[in-house]
Protein backbone atom coordinates (compact mmCIF):
# COMPACT_ATOMS: atom_id res chain seq x y z
CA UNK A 1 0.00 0.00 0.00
CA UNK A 2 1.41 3.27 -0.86
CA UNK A 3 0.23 6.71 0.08
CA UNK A 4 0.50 8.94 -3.00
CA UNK A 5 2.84 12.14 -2.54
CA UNK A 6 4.37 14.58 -4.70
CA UNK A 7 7.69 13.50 -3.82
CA UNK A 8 7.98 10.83 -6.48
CA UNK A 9 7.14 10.56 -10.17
CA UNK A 10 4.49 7.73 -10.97
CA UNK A 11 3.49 5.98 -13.97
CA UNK A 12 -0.26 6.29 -14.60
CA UNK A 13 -2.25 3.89 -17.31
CA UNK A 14 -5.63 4.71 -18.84
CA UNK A 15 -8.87 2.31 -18.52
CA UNK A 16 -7.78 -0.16 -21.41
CA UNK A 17 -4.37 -0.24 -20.30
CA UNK A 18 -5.45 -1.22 -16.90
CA UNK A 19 -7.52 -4.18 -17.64
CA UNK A 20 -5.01 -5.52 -20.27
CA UNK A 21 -2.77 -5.77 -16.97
CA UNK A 22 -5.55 -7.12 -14.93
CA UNK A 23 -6.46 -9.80 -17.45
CA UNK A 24 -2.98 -10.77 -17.82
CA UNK A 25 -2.83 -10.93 -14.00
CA UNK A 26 -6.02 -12.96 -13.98
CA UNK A 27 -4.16 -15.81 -16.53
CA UNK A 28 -1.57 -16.40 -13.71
CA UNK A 29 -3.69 -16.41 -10.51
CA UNK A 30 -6.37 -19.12 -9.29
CA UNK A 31 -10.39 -17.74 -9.70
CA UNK A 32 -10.90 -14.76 -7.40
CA UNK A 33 -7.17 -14.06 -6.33
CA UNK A 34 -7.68 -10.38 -7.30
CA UNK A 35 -10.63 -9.47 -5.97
CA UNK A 36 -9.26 -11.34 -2.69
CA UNK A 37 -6.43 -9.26 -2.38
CA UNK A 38 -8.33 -5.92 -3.42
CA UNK A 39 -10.67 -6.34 -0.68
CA UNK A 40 -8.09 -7.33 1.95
CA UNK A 41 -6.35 -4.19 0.68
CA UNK A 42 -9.67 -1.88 1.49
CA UNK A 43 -10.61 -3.43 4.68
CA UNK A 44 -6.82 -2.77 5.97
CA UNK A 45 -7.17 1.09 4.64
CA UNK A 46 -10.44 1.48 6.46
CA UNK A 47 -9.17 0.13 9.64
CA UNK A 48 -6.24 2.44 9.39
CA UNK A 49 -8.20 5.24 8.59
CA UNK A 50 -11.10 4.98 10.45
CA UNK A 51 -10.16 2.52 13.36
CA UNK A 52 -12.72 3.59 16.19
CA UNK A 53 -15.48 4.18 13.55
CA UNK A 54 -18.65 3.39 14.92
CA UNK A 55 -20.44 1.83 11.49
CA UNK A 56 -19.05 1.47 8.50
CA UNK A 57 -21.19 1.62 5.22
CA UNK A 58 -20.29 0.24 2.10
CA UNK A 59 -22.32 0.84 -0.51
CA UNK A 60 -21.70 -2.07 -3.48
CA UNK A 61 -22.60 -2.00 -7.30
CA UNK A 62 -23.38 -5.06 -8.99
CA UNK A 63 -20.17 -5.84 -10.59
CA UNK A 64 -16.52 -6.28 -9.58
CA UNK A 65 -15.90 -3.40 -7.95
CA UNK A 66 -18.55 -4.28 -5.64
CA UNK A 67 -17.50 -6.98 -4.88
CA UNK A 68 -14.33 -5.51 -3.61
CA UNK A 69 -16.41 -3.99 -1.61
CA UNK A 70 -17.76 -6.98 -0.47
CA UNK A 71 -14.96 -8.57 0.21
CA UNK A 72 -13.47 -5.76 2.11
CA UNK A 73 -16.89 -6.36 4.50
CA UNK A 74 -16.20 -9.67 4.95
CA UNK A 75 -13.32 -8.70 6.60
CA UNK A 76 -14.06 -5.75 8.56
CA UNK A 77 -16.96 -8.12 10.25
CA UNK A 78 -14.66 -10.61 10.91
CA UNK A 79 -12.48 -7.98 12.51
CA UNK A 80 -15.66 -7.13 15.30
CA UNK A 81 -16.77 -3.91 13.08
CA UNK A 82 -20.21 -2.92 12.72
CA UNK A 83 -20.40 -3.23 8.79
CA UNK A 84 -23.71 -2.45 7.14
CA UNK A 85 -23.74 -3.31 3.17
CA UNK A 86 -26.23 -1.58 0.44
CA UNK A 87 -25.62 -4.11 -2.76
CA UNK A 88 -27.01 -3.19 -5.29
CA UNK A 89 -26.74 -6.42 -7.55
CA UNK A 90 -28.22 -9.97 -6.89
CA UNK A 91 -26.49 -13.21 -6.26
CA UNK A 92 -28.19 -14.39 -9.64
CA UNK A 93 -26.86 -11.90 -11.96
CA UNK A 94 -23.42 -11.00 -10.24
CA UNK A 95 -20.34 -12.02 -11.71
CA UNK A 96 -18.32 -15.22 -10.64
CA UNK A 97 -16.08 -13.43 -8.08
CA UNK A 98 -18.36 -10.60 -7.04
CA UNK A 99 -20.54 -13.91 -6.09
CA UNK A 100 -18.37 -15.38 -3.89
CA UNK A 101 -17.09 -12.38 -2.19
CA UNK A 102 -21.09 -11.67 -1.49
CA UNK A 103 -21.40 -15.34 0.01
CA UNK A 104 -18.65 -14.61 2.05
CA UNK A 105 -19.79 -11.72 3.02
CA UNK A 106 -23.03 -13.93 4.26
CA UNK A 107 -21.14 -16.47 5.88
CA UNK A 108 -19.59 -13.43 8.24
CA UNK A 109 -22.95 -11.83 8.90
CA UNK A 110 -22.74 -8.81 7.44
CA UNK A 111 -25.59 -6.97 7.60
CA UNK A 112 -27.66 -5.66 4.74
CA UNK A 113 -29.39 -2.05 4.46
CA UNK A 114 -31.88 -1.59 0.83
CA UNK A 115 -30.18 2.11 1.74
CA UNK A 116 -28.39 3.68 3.14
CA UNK A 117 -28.08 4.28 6.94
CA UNK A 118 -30.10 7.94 7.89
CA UNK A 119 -27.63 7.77 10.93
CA UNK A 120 -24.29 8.36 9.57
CA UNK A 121 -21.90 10.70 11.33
CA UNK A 122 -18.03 12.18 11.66
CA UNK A 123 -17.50 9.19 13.61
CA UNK A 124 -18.40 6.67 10.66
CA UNK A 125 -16.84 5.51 7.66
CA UNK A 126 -18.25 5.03 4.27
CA UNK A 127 -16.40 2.96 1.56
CA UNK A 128 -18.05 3.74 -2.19
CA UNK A 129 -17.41 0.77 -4.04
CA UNK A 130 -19.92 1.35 -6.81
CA UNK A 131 -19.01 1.33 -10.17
CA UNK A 132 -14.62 2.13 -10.17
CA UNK A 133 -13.58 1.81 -13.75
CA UNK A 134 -16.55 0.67 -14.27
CA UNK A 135 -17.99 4.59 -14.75
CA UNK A 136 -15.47 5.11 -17.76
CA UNK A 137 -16.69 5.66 -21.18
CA UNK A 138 -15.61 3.17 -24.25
CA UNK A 139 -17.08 0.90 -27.11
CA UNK A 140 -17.36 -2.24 -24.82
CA UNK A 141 -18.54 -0.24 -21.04
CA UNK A 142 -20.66 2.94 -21.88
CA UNK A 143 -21.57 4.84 -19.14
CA UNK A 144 -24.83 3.96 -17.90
CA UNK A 145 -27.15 6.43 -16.80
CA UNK A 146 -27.51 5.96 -12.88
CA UNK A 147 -31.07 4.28 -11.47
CA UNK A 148 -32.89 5.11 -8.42
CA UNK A 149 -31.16 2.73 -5.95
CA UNK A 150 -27.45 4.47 -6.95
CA UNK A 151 -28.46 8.11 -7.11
CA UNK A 152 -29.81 7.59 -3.41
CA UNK A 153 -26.26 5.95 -2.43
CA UNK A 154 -24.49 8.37 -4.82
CA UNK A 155 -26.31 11.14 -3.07
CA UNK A 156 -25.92 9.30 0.40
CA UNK A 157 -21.89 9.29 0.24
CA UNK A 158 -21.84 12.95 -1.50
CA UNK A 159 -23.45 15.03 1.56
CA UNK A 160 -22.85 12.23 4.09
CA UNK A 161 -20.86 13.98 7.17
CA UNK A 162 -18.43 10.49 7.54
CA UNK A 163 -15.34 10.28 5.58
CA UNK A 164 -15.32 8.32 2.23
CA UNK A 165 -12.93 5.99 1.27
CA UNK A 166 -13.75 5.18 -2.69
CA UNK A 167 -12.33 1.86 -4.10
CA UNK A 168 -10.39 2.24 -7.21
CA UNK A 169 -11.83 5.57 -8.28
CA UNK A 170 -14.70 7.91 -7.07
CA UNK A 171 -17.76 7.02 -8.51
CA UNK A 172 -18.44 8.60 -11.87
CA UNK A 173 -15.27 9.56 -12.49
CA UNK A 174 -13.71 8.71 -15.75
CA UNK A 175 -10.23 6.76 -14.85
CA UNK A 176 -8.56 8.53 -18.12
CA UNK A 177 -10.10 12.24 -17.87
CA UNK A 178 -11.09 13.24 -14.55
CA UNK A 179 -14.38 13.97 -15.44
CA UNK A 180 -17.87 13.31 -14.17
CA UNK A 181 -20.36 11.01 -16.70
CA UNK A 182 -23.27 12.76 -16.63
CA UNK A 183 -25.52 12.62 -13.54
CA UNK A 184 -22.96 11.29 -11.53
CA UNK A 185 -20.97 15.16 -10.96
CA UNK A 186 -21.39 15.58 -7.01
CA UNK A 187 -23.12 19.17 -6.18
CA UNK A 188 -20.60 22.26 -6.92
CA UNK A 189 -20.81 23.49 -3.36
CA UNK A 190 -20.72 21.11 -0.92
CA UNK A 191 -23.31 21.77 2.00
CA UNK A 192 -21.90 21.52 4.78
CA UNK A 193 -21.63 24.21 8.29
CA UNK A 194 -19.53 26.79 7.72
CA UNK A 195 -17.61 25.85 10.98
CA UNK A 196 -16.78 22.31 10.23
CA UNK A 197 -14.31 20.62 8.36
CA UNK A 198 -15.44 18.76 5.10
CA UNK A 199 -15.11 15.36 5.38
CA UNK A 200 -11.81 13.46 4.55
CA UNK A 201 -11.89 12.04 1.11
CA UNK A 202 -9.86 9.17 0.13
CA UNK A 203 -8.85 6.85 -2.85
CA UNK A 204 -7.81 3.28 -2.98
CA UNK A 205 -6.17 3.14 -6.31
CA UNK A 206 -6.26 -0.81 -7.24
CA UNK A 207 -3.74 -2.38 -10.25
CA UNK A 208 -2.39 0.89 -11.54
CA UNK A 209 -2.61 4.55 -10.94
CA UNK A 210 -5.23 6.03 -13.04
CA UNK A 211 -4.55 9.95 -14.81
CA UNK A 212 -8.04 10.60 -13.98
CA UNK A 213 -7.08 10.92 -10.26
CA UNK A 214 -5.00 13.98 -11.02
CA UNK A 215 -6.72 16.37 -13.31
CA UNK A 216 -9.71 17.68 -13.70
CA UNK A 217 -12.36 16.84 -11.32
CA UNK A 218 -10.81 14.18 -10.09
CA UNK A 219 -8.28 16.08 -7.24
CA UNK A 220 -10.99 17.21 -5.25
CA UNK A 221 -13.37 13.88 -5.94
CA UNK A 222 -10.48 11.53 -5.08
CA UNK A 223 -8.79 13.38 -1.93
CA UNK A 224 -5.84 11.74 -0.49
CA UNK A 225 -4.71 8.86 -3.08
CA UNK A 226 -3.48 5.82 -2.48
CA UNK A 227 -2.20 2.62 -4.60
CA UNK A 228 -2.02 -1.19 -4.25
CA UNK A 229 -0.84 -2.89 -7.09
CA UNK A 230 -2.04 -6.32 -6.11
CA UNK A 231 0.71 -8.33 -6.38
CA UNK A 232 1.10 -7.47 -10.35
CA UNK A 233 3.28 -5.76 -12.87
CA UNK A 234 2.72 -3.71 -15.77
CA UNK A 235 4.58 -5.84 -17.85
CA UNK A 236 5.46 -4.49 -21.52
CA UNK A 237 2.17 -2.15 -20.82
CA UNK A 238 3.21 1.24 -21.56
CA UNK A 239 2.22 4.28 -19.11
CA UNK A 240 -0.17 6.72 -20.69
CA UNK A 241 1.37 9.64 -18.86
CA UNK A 242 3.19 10.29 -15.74
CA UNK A 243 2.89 12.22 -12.57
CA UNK A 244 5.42 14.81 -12.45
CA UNK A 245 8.31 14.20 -9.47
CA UNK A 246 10.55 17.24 -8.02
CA UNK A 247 12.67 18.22 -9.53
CA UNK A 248 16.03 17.40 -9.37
CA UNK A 249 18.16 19.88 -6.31
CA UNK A 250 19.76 23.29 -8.35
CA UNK A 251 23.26 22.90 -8.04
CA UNK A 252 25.32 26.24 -8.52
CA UNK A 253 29.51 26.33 -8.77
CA UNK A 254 31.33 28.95 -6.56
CA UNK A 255 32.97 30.17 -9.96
CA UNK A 256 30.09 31.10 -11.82
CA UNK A 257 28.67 34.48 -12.41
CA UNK A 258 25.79 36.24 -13.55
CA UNK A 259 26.10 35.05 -17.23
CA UNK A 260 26.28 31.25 -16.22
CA UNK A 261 22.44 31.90 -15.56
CA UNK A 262 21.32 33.46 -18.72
CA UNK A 263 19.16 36.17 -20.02
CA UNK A 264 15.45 36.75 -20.07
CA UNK A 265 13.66 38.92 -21.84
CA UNK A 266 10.11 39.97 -20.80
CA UNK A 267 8.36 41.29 -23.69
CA UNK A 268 4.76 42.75 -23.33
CA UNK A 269 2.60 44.86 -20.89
CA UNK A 270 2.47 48.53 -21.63
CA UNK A 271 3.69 51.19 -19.49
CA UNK A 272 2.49 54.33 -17.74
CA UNK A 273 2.47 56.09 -20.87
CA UNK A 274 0.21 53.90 -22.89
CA UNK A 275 -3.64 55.26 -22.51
CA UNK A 276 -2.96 57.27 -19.62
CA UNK A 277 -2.67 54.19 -17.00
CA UNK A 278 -0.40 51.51 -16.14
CA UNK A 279 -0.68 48.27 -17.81
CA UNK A 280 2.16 46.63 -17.30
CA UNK A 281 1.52 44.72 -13.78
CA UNK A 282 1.60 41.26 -16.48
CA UNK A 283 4.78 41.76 -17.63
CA UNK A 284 6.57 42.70 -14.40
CA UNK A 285 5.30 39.84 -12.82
CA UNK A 286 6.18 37.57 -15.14
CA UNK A 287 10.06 39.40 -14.87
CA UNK A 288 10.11 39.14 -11.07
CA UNK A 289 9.03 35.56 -11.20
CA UNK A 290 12.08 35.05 -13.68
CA UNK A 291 14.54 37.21 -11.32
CA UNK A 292 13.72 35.33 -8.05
CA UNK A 293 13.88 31.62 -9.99
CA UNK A 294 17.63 32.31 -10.76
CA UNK A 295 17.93 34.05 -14.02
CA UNK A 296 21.20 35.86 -14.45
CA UNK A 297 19.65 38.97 -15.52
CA UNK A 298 16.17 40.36 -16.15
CA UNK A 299 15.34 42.67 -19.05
CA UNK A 300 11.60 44.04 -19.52
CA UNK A 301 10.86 45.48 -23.17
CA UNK A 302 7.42 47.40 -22.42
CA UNK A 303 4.82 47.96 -25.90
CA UNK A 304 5.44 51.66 -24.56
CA UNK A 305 8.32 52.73 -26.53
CA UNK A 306 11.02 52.56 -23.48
CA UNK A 307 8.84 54.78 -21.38
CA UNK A 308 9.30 53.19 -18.37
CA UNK A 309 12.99 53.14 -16.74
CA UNK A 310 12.71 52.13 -13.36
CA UNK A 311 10.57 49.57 -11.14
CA UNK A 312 11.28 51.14 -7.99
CA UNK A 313 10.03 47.91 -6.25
CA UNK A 314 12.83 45.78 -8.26
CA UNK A 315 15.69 47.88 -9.53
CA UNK A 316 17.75 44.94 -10.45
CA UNK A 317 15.10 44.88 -13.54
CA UNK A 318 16.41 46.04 -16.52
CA UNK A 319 14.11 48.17 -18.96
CA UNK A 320 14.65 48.21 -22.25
CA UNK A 321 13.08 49.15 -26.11
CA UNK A 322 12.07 46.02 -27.69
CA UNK A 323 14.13 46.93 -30.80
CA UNK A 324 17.48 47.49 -28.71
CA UNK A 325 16.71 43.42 -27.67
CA UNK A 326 19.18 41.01 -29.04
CA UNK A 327 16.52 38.37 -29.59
CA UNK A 328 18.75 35.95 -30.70
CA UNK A 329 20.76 35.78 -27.49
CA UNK A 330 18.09 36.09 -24.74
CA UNK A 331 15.16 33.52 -23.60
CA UNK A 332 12.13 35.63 -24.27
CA UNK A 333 8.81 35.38 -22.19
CA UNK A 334 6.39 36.89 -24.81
CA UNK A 335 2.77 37.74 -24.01
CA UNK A 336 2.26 38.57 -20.58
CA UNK A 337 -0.04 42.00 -21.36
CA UNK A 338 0.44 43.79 -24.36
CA UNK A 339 -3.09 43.15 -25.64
CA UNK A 340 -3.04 43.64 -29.62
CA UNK A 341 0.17 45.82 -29.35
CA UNK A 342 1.70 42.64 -29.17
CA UNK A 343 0.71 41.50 -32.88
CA UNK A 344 3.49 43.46 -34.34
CA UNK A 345 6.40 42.36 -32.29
CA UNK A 346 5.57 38.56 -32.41
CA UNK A 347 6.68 37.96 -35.82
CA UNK A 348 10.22 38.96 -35.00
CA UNK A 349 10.12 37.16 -31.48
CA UNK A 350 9.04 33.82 -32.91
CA UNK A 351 11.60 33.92 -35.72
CA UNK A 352 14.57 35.34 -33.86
CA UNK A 353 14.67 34.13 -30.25
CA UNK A 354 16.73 31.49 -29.07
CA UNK A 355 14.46 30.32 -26.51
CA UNK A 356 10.47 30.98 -26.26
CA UNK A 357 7.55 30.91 -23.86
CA UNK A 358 4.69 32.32 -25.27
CA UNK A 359 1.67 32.82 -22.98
CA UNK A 360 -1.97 34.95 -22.65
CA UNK A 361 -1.97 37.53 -25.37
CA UNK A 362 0.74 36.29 -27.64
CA UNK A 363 -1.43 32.78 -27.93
CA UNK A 364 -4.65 34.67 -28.29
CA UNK A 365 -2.65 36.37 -31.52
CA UNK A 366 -1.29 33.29 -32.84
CA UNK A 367 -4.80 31.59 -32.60
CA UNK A 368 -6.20 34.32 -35.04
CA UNK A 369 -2.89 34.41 -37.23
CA UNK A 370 -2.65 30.92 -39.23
CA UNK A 371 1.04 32.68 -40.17
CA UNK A 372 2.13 32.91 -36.86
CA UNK A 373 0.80 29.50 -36.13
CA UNK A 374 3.07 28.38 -38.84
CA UNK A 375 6.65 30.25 -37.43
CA UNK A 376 5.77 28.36 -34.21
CA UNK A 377 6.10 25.23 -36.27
CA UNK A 378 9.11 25.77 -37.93
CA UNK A 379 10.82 26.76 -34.40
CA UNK A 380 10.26 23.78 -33.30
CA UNK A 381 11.97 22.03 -36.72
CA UNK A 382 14.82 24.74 -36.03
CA UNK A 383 15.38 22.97 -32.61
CA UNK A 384 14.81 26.63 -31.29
CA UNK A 385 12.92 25.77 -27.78
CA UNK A 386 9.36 26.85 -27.32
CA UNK A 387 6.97 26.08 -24.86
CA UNK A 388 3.38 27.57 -24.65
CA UNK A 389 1.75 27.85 -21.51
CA UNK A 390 -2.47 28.15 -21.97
CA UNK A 391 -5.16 28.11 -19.96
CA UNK A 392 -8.31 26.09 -20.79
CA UNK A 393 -9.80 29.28 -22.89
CA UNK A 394 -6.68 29.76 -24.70
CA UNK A 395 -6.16 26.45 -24.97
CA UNK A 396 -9.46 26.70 -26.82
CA UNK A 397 -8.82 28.48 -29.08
CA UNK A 398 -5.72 27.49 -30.41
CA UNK A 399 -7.18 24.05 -31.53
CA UNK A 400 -10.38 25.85 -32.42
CA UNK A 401 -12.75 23.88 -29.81
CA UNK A 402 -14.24 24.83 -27.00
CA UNK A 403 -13.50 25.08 -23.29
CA UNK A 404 -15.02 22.24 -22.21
CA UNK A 405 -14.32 20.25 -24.84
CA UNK A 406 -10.71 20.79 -23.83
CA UNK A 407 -11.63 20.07 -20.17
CA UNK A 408 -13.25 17.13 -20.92
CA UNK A 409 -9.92 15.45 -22.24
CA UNK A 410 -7.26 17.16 -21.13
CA UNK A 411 -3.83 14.88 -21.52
CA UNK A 412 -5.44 14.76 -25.20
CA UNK A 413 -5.82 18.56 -25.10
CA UNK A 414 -2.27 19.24 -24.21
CA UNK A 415 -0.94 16.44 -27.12
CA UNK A 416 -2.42 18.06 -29.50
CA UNK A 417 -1.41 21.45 -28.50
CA UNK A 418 2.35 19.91 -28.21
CA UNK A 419 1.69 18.16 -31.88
CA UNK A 420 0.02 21.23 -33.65
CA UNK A 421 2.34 23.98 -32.58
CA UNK A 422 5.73 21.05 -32.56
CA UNK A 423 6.67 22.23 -28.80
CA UNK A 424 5.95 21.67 -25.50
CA UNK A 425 2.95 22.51 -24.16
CA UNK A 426 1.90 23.55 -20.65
CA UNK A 427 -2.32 23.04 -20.55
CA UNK A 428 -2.74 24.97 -17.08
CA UNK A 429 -5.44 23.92 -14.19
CA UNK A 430 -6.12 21.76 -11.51
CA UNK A 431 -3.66 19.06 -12.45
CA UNK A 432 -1.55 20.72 -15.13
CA UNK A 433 -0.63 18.87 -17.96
CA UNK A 434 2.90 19.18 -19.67
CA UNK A 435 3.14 17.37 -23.35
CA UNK A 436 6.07 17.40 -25.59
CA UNK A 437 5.80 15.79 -29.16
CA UNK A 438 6.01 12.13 -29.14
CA UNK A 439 6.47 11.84 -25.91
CA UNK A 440 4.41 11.09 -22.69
CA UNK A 441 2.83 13.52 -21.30
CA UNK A 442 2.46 14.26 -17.34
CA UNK A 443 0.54 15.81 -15.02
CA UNK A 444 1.60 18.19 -12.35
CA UNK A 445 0.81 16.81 -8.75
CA UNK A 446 1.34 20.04 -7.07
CA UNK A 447 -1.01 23.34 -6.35
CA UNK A 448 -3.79 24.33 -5.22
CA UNK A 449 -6.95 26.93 -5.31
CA UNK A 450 -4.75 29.65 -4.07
CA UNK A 451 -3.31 29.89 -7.53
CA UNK A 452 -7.25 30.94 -8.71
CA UNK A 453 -6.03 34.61 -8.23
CA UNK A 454 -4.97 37.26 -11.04
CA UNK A 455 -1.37 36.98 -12.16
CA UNK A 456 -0.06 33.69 -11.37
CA UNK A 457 -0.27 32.28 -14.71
CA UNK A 458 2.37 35.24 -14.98
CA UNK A 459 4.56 34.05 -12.76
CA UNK A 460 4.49 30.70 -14.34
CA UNK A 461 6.04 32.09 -17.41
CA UNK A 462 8.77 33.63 -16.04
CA UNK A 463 9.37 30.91 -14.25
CA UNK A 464 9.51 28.83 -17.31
CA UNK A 465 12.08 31.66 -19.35
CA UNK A 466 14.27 31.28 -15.86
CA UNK A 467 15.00 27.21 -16.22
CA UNK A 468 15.02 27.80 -20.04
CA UNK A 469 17.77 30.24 -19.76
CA UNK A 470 19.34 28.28 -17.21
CA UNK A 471 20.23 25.77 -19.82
CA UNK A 472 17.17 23.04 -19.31
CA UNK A 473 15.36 21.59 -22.12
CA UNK A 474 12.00 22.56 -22.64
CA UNK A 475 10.09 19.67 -21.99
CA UNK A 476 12.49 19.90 -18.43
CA UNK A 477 12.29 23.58 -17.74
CA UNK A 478 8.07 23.09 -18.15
CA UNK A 479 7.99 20.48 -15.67
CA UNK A 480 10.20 21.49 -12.99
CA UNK A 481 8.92 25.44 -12.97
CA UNK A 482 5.19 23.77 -12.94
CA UNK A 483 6.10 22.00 -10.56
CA UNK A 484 7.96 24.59 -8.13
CA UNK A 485 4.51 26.97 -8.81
CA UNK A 486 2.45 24.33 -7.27
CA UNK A 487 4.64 23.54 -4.53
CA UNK A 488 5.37 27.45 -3.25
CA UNK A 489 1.01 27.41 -3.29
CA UNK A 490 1.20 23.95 -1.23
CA UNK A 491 3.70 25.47 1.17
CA UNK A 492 2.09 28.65 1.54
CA UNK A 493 1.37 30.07 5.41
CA UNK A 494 -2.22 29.24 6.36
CA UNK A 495 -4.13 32.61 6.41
CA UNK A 496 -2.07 34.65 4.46
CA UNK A 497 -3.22 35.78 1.33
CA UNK A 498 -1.47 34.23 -1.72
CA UNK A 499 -0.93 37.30 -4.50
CA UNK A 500 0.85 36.95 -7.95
CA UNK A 501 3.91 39.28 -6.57
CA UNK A 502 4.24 37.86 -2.90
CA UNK A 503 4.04 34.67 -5.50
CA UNK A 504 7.23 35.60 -7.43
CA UNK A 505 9.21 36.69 -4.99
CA UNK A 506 9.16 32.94 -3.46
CA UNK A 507 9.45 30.93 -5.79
CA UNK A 508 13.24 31.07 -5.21
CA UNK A 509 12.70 30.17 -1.46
């Protein structure tokens, strides 16, 4: 059993690759081995969890992940708990092992509820063992729409005041996209009293680790994650993506200076003189973020024609006129402001820079410009290094679909960003995805709703410009500054106000 952390990459494998392993497992192993060991495995969770809990409630669907559940029952009664089951299949219709883990569930004497318990407090347990992979969509399991009997226990375990431990994935949630099937989305806003804490949410990952888990939906569905692999091995089975690790410790020499650190160029906002107000709060964020993640120097090249000279708040940032830049030296963060000023400095910053992170206004101007689109491509055949860093709406509209179309598959979102525009891609969100042509992609473990505040996607692409100019490949520098973003949010003092600029200036800490 293994609690999931961001302290260590995992492999992750969709639904298909995940049951290619289980059958393969099945092959080896005597009739009901699995489903043996998954239940032990959920019974010895919930005991760890939960071990003065005064019921616990499992509420079973009608297949094999029920009959996890059912197994796991068997063995919290036999351990002196007060288990009460809700199963909603029959002994008739079940499948071979969910059968036998329901007649040993009998032989223990469990005891059976047609619904769930009206009593259920802090001090209980619940264990959803409904549908698992079950819930996700393909040609040989589409999603069913739910009946009476599961939208009560759906609805028991989504407002129930006990913690819920989910076997193998949340209910409803699709194991490859971290979204809800329809009808199965818990409520938006939780109701529960302002003065409580919401109750602990966990995940019992069984076989493999699914992506699902970590993007999406599924972080606040699944809670605390954890694995047990069974007693198998993924064999020749390829991971469809991977969940980002740290990354690896800085290491600076005593006889290195400035210059070993590289360049980066800001280019965007607009400055005091532009309309009569100050616009350029985008771009200096984005240039403090890169100052305080270890660039060597800082230059900012505001739309404003060089009016500004001087942040008073961070002199060590050097202003400069765009046309004075020597593109072809410096790692250039492009985009951050500059609204449709920044049309007509693009086409130079896209051919000329050695290294690129294009972000907010420079993608919206690309997505409207099939010619800029194109110079994008043919960095990435130059080997010049680009990486694009959308959010959802951007995201959009680069690959002309809409938002939720993107959210509804995002690893395939952020491949076909990384395949369209040949560079690495950055698809922003709970459980940011980083993609890279023809490679696997990975999702970002780190972060939290503290980043849902104005500028931070900012200071995520200055971030990126610092590794690039630091001398990290793209698909490296994307990772490890996604990953450093999240964690400064994670490690962030508890009621203290995250902002984009208190933000950048630790992301160095």
């Amino acid at each position: 059993m293994h609690r999931i952390t961001a302290h260590q990459p995992h492999p992750l494998f969709h639904t298909a690759a995940t049951r290619r392993i289980e059958q393969a497992a099945a092959t080896t192993l005597p009739p009901h081995t699995l489903m043996q060991r998954a239940g032990l495995a959920v019974a010895q969770l919930a005991q760890a969890l939960a071990p003065h809990a005064r019921t616990v409630w499992i509420a079973c669907g009608p297949g094999n992940n029920g009959g996890d559940g059912l197994e796991a029952a068997m063995h919290l009664r036999r351990q002196g708990r007060n288990v009460v089951v809700t199963w909603l299949g029959h002994p008739d219709k079940a499948p071979p092992d969910a059968k036998a883990s329901w007649q040993r569930a009998q032989a223990a004497g469990v005891a059976w509820a047609d619904a769930p318990p009206a009593d259920l407090g802090p001090q209980d347990l619940c264990i959803d063992a409904l549908l698992g992979i079950g819930a996700s969509s393909s040609p040989q399991s589409p999603i069913r729409v739910p009946d009476a009997r599961l939208v009560a226990c759906l609805h028991a375990l989504q407002h129930s005041p006990a913690p819920v431990l989910a076997v193998d994935l949340p209910s409803g949630l699709d194991a490859d996209t971290g979204q809800f099937a329809a009808g199965f989305a818990p409520p938006a806003a939780p109701h529960h009293h302002p003065h409580m804490p919401s109750p602990a949410r966990h995940t019992l990952s069984l076989l493999t680790l699914k992506p699902g888990l970590f993007t999406a939906a599924g972080r606040d569905a699944a809670g605390q994650v954890w694995w047990n692999d069974l007693g198998t091995d993924p064999g020749h089975e390829a991971p469809t993506a991977w969940l980002c690790g740290p990354p690896l410790p800085a290491h600076r020499t005593h006889a290195s200076h400035k210059g070993s650190y590289g360049d980066v160029a800001v280019v965007g906002g607009e400055g005091l003189a532009a309309r009569g107000m100050g616009m350029a709060g985008a771009a200096l964020l984005a240039a403090s973020a890169a100052l305080h993640g270890g660039a060597g120097r800082v230059l900012v090249a505001l739309l404003d024609n060089g009016q500004q000279q001087l942040d008073l708040q961070q002199p060590e940032l050097m202003f400069r006129r765009f046309d004075a830049l020597a593109l072809e030296q410096l790692t250039v963060v492009c985009g951050c402001g500059g609204g449709q000023a920044i049309a007509r400095v693009l086409p130079d910053v896209i051919t000329r820079a050695a290294r690129l992170v294009l972000d907010a206004d420079a993608l919206n101007t690309i997505a409207t410009q099939a010619a800029l689109h194109a110079l994008v491509v043919a960095r990435g055949q130059h080997g010049q290094p680009t990486v694009i860093t959308p959010h959802p709406l951007e995201a959009a509209r680069l690959l002309g679909l809409t938002t939720a179309e993107v959210q509804a598959d995002r690893l395939g979102a952020a491949q076909q960003l990384a395949a369209q525009f040949n560079c690495v891609a950055v698809l922003k969100g709970s459980g940011t995805v980083v993609a890279a042509p023809d490679r696997v992609p990975a999702i970002n473990p780190t972060g939290n709703a503290r980043l849902a505040t104005a500028g931070t996607g900012d200071v995520l692409a200055g971030m990126v410009g610092a590794h690039l100019a630091a001398g990290a490949s793209a698909l490296r520098a994307a990772s490890e500054a996604v990953y450093q973003h999240g964690q400064a949010a994670d490690a962030w003092p508890a009621g203290q106000a995250l902002t984009a600029s208190a933000l950048a200036r630790r992301v160095g800490a």
